[in-house]
Protein backbone atom coordinates (compact mmCIF):
# COMPACT_ATOMS: atom_id res chain seq x y z
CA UNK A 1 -85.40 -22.33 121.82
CA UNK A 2 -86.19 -24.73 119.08
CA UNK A 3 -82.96 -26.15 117.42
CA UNK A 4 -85.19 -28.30 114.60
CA UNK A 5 -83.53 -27.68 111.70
CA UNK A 6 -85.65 -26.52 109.20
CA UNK A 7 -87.02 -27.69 106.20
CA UNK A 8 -87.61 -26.31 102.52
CA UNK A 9 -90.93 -26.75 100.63
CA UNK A 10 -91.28 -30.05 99.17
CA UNK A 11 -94.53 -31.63 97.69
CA UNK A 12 -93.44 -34.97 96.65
CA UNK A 13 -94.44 -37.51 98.86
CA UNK A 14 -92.62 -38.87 101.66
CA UNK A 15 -89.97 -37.12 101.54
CA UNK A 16 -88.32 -34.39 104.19
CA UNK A 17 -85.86 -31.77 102.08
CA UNK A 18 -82.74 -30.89 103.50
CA UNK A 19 -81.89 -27.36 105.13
CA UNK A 20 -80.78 -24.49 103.17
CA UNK A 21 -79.25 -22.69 106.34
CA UNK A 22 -75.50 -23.61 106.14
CA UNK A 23 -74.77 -22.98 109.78
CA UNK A 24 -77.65 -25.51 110.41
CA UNK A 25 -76.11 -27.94 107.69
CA UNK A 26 -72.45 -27.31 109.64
CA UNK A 27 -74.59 -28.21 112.81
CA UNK A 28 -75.79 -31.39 111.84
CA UNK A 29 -72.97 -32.73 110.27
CA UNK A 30 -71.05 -31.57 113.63
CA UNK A 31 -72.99 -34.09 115.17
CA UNK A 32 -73.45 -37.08 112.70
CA UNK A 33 -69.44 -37.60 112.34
CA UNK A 34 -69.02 -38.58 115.78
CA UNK A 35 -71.91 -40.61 115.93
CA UNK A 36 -70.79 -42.51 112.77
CA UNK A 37 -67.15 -42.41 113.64
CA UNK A 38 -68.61 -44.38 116.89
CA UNK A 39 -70.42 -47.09 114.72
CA UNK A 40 -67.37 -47.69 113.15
CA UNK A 41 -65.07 -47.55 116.05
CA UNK A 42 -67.66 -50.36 117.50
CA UNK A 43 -67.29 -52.35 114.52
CA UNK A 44 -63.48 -52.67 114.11
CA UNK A 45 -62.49 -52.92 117.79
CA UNK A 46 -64.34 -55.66 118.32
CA UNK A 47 -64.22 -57.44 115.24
CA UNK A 48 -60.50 -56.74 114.37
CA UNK A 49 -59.24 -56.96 118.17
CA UNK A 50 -61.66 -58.18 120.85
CA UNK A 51 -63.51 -60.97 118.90
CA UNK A 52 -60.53 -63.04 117.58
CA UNK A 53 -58.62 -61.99 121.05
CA UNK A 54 -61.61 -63.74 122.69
CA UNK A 55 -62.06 -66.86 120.36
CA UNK A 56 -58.47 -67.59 120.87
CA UNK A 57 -58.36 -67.73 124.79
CA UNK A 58 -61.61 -69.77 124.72
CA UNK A 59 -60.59 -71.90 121.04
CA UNK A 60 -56.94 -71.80 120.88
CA UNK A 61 -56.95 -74.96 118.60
CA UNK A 62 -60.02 -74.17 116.59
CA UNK A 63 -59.67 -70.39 116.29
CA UNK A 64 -59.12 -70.06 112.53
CA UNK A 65 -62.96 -71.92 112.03
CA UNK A 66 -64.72 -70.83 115.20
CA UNK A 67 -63.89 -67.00 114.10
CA UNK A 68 -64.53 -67.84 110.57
CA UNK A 69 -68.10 -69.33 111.59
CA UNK A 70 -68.77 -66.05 114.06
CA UNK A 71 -67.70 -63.60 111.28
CA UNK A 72 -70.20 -65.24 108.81
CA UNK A 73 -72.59 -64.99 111.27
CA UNK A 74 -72.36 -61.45 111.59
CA UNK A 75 -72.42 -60.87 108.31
CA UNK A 76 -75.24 -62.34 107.11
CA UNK A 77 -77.16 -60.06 109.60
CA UNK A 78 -75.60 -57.52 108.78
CA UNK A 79 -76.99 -57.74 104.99
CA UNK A 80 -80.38 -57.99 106.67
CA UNK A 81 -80.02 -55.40 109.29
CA UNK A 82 -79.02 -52.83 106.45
CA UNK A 83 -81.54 -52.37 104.25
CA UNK A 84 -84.04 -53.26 107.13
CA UNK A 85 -83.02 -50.46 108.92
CA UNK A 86 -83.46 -48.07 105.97
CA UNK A 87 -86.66 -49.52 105.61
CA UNK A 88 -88.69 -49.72 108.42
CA UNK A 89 -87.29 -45.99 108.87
CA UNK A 90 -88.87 -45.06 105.78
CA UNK A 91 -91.95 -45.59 107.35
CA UNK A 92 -91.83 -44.77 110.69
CA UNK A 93 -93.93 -41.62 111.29
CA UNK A 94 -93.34 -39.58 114.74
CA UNK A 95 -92.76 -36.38 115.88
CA UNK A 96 -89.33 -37.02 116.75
CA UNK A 97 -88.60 -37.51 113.00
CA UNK A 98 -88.34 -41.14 110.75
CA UNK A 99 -84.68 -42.18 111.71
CA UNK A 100 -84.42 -40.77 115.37
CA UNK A 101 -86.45 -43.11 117.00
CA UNK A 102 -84.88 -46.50 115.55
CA UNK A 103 -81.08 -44.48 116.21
CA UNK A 104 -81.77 -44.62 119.69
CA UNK A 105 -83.19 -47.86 120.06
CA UNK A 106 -80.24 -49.57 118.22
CA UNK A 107 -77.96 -47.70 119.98
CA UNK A 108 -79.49 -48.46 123.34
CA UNK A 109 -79.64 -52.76 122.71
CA UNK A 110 -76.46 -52.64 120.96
CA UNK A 111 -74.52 -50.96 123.69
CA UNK A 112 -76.27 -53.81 126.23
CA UNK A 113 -75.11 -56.02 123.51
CA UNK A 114 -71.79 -54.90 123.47
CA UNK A 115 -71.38 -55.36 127.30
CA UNK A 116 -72.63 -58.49 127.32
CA UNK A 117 -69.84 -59.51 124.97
CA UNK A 118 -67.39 -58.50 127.09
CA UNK A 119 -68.77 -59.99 130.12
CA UNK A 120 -69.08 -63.38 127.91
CA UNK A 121 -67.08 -66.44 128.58
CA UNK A 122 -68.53 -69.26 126.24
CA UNK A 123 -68.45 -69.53 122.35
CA UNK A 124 -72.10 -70.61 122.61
CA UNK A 125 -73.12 -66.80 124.30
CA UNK A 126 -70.84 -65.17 121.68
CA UNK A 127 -72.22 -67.38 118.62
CA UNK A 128 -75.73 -65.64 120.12
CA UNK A 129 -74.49 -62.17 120.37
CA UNK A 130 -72.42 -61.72 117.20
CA UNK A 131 -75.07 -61.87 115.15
CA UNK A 132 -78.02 -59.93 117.29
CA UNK A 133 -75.45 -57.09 117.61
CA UNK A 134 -74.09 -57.45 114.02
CA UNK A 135 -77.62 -56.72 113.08
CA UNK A 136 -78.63 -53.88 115.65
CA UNK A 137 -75.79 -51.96 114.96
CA UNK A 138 -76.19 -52.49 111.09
CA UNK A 139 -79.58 -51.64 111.46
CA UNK A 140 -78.33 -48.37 113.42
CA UNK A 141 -76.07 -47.52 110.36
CA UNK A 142 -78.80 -48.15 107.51
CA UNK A 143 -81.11 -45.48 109.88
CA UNK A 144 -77.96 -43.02 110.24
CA UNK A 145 -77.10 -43.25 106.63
CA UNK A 146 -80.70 -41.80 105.47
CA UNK A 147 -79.98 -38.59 106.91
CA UNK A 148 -77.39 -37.48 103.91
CA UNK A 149 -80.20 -37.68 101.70
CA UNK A 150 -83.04 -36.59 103.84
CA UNK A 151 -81.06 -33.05 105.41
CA UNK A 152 -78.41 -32.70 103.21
CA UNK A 153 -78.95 -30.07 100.02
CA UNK A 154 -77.64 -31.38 96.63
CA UNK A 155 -75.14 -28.66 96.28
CA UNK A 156 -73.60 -29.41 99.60
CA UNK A 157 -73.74 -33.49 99.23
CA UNK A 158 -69.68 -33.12 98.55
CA UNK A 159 -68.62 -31.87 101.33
CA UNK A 160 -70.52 -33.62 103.75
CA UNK A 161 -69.83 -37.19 102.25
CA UNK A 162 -66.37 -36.28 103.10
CA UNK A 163 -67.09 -35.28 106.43
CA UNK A 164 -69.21 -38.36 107.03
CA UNK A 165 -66.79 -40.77 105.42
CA UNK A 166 -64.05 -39.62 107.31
CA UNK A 167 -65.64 -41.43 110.34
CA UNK A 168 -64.71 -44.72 108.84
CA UNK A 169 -60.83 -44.59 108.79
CA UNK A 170 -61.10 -42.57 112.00
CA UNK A 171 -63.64 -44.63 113.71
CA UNK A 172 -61.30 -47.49 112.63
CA UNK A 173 -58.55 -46.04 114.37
CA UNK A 174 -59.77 -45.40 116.96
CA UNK A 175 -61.46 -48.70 117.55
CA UNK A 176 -58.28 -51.06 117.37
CA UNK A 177 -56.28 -48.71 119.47
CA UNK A 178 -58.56 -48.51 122.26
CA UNK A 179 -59.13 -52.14 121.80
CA UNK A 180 -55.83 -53.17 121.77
CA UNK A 181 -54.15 -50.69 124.86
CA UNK A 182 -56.87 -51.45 127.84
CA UNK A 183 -58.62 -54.32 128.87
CA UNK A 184 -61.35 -56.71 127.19
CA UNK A 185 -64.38 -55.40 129.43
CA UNK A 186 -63.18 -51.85 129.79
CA UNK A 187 -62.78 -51.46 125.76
CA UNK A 188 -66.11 -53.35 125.18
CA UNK A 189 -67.90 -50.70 127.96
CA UNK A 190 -66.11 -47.67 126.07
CA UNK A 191 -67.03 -48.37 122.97
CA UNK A 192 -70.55 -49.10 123.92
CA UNK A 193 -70.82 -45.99 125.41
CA UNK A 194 -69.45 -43.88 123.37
CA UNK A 195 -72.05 -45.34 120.35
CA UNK A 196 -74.93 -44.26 122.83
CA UNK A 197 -73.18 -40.93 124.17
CA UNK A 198 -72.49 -39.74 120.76
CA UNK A 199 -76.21 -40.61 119.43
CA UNK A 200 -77.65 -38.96 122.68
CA UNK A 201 -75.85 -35.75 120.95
CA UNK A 202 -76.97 -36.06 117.62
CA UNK A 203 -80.37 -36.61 118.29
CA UNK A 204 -80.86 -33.44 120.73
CA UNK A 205 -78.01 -31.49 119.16
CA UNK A 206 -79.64 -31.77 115.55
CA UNK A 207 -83.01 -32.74 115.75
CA UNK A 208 -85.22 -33.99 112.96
CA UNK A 209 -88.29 -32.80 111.56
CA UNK A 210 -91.44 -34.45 112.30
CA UNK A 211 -92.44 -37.02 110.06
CA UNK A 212 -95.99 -37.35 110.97
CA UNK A 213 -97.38 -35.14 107.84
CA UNK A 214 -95.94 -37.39 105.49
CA UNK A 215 -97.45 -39.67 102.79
CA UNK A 216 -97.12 -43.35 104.63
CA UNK A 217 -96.37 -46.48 101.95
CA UNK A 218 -98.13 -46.82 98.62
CA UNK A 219 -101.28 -48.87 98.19
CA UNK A 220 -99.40 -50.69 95.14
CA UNK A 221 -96.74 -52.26 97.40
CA UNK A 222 -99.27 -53.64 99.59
CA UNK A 223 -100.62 -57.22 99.02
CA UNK A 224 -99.03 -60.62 98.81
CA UNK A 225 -94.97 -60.96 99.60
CA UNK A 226 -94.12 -61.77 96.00
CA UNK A 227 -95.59 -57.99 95.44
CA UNK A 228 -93.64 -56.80 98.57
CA UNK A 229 -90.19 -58.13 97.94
CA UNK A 230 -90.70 -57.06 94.41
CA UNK A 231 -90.98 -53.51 95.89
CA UNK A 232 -88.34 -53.62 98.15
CA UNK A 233 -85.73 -54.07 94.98
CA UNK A 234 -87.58 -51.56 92.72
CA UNK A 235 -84.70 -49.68 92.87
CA UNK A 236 -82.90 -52.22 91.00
CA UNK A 237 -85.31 -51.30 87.51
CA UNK A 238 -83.60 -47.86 87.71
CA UNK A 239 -80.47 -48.05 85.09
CA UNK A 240 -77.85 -45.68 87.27
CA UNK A 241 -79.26 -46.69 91.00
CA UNK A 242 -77.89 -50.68 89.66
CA UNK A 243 -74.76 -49.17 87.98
CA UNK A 244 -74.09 -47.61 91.43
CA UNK A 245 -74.52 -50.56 92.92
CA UNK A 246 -72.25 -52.44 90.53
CA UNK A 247 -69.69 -49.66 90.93
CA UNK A 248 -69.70 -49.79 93.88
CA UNK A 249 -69.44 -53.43 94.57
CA UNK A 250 -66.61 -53.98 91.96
CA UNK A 251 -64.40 -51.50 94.20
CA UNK A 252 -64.69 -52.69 97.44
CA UNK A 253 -63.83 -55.93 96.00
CA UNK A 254 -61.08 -54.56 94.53
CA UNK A 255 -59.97 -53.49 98.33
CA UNK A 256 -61.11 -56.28 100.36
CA UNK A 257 -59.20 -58.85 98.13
CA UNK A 258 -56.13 -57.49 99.59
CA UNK A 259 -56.77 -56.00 102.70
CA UNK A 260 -58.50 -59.49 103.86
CA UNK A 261 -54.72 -60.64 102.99
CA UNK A 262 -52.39 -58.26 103.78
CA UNK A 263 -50.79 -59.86 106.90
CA UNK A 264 -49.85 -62.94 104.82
CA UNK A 265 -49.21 -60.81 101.54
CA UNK A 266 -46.40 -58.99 103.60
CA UNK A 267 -45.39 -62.06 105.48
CA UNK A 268 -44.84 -64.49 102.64
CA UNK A 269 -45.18 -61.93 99.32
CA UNK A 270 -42.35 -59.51 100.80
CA UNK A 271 -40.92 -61.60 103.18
CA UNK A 272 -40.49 -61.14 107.26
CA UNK A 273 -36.93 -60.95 107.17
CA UNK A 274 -37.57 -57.80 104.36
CA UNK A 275 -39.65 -55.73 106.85
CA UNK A 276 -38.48 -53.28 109.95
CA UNK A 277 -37.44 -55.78 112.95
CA UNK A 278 -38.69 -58.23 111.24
CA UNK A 279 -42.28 -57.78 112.78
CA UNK A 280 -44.67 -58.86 110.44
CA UNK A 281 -48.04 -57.62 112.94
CA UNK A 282 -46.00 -54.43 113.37
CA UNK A 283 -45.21 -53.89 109.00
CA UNK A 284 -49.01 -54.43 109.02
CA UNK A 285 -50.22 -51.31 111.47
CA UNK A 286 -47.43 -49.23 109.55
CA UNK A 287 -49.36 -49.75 106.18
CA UNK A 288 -52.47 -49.38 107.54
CA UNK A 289 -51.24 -46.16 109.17
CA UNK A 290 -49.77 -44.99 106.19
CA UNK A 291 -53.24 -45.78 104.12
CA UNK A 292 -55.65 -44.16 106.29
CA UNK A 293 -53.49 -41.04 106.94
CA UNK A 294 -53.75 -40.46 103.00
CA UNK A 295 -57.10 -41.49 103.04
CA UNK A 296 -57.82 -38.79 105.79
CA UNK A 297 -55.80 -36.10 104.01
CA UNK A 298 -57.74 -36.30 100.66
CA UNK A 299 -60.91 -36.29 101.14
CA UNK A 300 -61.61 -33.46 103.09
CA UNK A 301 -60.20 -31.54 99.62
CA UNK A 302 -61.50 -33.81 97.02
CA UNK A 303 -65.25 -33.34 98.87
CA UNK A 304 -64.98 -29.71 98.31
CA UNK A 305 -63.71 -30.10 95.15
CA UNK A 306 -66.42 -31.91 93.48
CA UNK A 307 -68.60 -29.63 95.20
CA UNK A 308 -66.94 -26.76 93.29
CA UNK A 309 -66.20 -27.95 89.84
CA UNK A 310 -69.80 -30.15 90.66
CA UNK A 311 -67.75 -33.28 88.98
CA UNK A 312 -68.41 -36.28 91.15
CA UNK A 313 -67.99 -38.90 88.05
CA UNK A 314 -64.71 -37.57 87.84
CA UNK A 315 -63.25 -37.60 91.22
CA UNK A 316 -64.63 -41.56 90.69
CA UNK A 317 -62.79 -41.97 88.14
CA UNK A 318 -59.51 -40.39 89.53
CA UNK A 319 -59.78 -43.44 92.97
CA UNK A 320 -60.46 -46.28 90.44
CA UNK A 321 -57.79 -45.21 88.12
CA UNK A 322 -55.46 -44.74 91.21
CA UNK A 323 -56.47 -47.91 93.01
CA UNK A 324 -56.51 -50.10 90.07
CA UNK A 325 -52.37 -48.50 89.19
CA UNK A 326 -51.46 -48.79 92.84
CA UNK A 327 -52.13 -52.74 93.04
CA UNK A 328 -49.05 -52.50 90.21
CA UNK A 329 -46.85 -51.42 92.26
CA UNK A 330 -46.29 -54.63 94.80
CA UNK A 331 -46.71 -56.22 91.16
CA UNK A 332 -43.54 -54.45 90.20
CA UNK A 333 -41.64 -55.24 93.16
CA UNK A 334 -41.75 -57.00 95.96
CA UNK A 335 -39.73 -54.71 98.41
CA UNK A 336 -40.77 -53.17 101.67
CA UNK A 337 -40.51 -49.84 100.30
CA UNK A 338 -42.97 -50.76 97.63
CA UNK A 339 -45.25 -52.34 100.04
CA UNK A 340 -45.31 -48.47 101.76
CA UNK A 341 -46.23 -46.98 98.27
CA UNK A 342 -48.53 -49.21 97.39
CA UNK A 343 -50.69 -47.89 100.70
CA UNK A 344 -50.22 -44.19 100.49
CA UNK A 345 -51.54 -44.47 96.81
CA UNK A 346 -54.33 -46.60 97.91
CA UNK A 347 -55.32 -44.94 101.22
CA UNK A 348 -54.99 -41.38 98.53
CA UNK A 349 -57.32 -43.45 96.12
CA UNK A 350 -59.85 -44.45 98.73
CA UNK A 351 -59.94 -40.87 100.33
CA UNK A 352 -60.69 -39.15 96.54
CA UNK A 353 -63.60 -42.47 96.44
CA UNK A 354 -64.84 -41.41 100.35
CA UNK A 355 -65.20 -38.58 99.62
CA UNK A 356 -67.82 -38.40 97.01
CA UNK A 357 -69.26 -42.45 97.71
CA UNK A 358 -72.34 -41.06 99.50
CA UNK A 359 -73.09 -37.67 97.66
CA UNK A 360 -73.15 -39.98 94.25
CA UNK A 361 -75.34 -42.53 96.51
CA UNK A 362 -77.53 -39.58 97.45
CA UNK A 363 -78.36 -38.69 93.68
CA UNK A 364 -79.18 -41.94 92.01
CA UNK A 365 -81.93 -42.65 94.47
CA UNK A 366 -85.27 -43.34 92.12
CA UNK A 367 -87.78 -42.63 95.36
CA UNK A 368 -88.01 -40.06 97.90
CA UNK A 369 -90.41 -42.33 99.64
CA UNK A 370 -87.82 -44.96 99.86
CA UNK A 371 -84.31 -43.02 100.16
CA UNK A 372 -83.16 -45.21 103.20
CA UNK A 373 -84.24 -47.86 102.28
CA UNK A 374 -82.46 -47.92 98.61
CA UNK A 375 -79.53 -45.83 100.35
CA UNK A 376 -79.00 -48.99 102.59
CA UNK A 377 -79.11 -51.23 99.80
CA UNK A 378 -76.21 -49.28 98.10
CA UNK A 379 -74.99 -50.32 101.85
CA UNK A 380 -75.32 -53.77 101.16
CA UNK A 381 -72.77 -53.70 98.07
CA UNK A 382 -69.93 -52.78 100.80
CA UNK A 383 -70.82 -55.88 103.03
CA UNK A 384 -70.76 -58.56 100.25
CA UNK A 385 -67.85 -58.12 99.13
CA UNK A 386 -66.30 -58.75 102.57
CA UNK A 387 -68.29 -62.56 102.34
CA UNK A 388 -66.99 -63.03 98.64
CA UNK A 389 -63.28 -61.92 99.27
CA UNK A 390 -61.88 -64.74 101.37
CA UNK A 391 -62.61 -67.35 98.99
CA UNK A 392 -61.78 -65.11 95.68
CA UNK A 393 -58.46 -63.96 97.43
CA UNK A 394 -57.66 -67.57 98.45
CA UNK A 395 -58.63 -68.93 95.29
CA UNK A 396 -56.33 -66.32 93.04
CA UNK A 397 -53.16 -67.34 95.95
CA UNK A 398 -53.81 -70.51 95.35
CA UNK A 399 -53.67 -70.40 91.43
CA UNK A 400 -51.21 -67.52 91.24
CA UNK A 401 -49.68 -66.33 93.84
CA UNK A 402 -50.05 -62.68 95.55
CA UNK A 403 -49.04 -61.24 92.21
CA UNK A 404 -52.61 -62.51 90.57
CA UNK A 405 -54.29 -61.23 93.67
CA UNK A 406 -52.89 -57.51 92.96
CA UNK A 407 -53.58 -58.01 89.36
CA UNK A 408 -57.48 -59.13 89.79
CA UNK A 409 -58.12 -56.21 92.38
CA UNK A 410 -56.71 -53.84 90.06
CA UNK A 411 -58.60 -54.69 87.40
CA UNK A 412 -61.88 -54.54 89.46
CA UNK A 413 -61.14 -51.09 90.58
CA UNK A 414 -60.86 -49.67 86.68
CA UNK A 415 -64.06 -51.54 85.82
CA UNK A 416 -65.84 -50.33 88.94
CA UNK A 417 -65.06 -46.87 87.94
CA UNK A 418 -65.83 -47.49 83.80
CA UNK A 419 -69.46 -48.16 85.29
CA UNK A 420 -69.78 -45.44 87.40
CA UNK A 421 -68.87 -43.37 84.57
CA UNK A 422 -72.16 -44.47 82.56
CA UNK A 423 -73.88 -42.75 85.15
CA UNK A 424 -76.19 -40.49 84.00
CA UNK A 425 -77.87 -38.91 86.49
CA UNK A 426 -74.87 -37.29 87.76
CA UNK A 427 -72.17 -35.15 86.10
């Protein structure tokens, strides 16, 4: 029996249009959550738990800069690896589909990637790896992105952006608690196999539609590489696809700010002695907890929501509003009890955002030709943040204290959402 989801009749070029069968749609997204739930699980074991674990047995004096340097590292390919990956997936034209083919490749090198970190025993091997499997498993997520635009119907974009973005704070989860209950190979070897497992599943569970009767890349972006980097951005001409982007980078700096800093926030802002037991790590995992649960319980609803009342803008508008109020409350006081508000109002604030983030991605995407491409751009304005926060966070402590950190995060959550609502393209 063939399980290829079908597709709907659609003449503009390049582009494959999204089933209209919703048992189909249920299918697919059945099996994209745990592969993206993986990616992230991947991504926050190691680099929350294993990496620094690691860099401290082998750096215990130089930990703080050797991490630092390994973290940068990573990043930077990760910026590449993004848009790359939405790309080159663009283009690619086989019968298995465009993105299926580079989702099991990256899956495949990163999980040998990931095993070879765990088996590694020199910063010089990890300063090599880092940023090879920053970049394959980036490259993995700009290719598993595309497929929200490419199978996904408008109508139901909602929903499954809530479904899809709930594999962040669960992959997250997930991650750092295998990471941090069984041992440094064995949690490197899970998570790598769970990345390929689950993409294994997705790719014969819901398989994509041949791409080989679509229109390859236009003459016009062909020629020298001024004309081809010019291209790539193209999206950036496009007045809501660079409001989105602004939007959407002025809110994630709004969260990284303080998350980056949260450990010291609670140890020095609220005090040790002010926290259960006195256990600053363990005050830390009962905010996060705390956030993500929220997160987890709101966006399911707010997805379907904006589906419903088909008012994405809004629900926007609701998480900056929220975010930018609850960076008041540790303002306001300094007490442990405000410190546990402050998170459930975020975590709610970031579930309302999760849950529409990649339905309004979906619809301010100027090229059906290009969708993962500009999709993993949009990426890219979750990633710099994360290189720009340490030294704006640091910078604001040092002039301020924690209370002008709070204050500058909140105010780049209300203007991230005053630009998304200039939006036009969606309602």
């Amino acid at each position: 029996m063939d399980d290829t989801i079908p597709v709907t009749t659609d003449t503009t070029p390049g582009s494959v249009s999204a089933p209209t069968d919703p048992v189909r749609l249920a299918r697919l997204l059945t099996f994209v959550f745990p592969a993206t739930t993986a990616m992230y699980a991947l991504f926050n074991g190691i680099g929350v738990i294993l990496l620094p674990a690691q860099v401290a047995q082998l750096a215990p004096d130089h930990k703080v800069g050797e991490l630092a340097l390994l973290t940068t590292l990573g990043a930077v390919a990760s910026m590449i690896a993004l848009p790359a990956g939405g790309a080159l997936s663009d283009r690619t034209r086989s019968r298995f589909g465009r993105r299926t083919p580079w989702l099991l490749a990256m899956a495949g090198v990163s999980a040998l990637l990931t095993v070879a970190m765990g088996l590694s025993t020199g910063l010089t091997a990890l300063a090599i790896l880092v940023p090879i499997l920053w970049f394959t498993a980036n490259f993995y997520g700009g290719a598993i992105s595309a497929i929200l635009p490419d199978r996904v119907p408008v109508a139901r974009r909602g929903i499954a952006s809530a479904v899809i973005g709930l594999g962040t704070p669960i992959g997250i989860l997930l991650g750092v608690n295998l990471a941090s209950r069984v041992s440094q190979l064995w949690a490197y070897t899970v998570l790598a196999l769970v990345l390929l497992v689950t993409t294994l599943a997705l790719v014969a569970g819901a398989r994509e539609p041949s791409s080989l009767h679509l229109v390859t890349e236009r003459k016009k972006d062909r020629g020298s590489t001024t004309a081809a980097v010019r291209a790539f951005f193209r999206a950036f001409a496009h007045r809501d696809f660079a409001l989105a982007f602004a939007s959407r980078f002025g809110l994630f700096l709004a969260y990284f700010t303080v998350s980056g800093y949260l450990f010291f926030a609670v140890q020095d802002y609220v005090g040790a002695k002010n926290v259960p037991g006195g256990n600053v790590a363990l005050a830390v995992s009962t905010l996060s907890t705390v956030s993500f649960g929220t997160w987890i319980a709101v966006a399911t609803l707010c997805g379907w929501l904006a589906d419903k009342l088909d008012r994405r803008k809004l629900f926007i508008a609701i998480s900056a509003i929220g975010l930018g109020l609850s960076q008041v409350i540790p303002i306001v006081s300094h007490s442990w009890g405000a410190m546990l508000a402050y998170s459930a109002v975020s975590g709610a604030s970031l579930g309302t955002y999760f849950a529409v983030d990649l339905a309004v991605m979906s619809l301010v995407l100027p090229d059906k030709e290009s969708e993962g491409r500009d999709f993993a751009i949009l990426n890219v304005a979750t990633g710099l943040p994360q290189l720009a926060a340490p030294a704006i966070a640091g910078s604001l402590i040092g002039l301020g204290g924690y209370g002008s950190l709070f204050l500058v995060s909140g105010a780049s959550a209300l203007v991230a959402g005053a630009l998304a609502m200039c939006i036009r393209s969606i309602r």
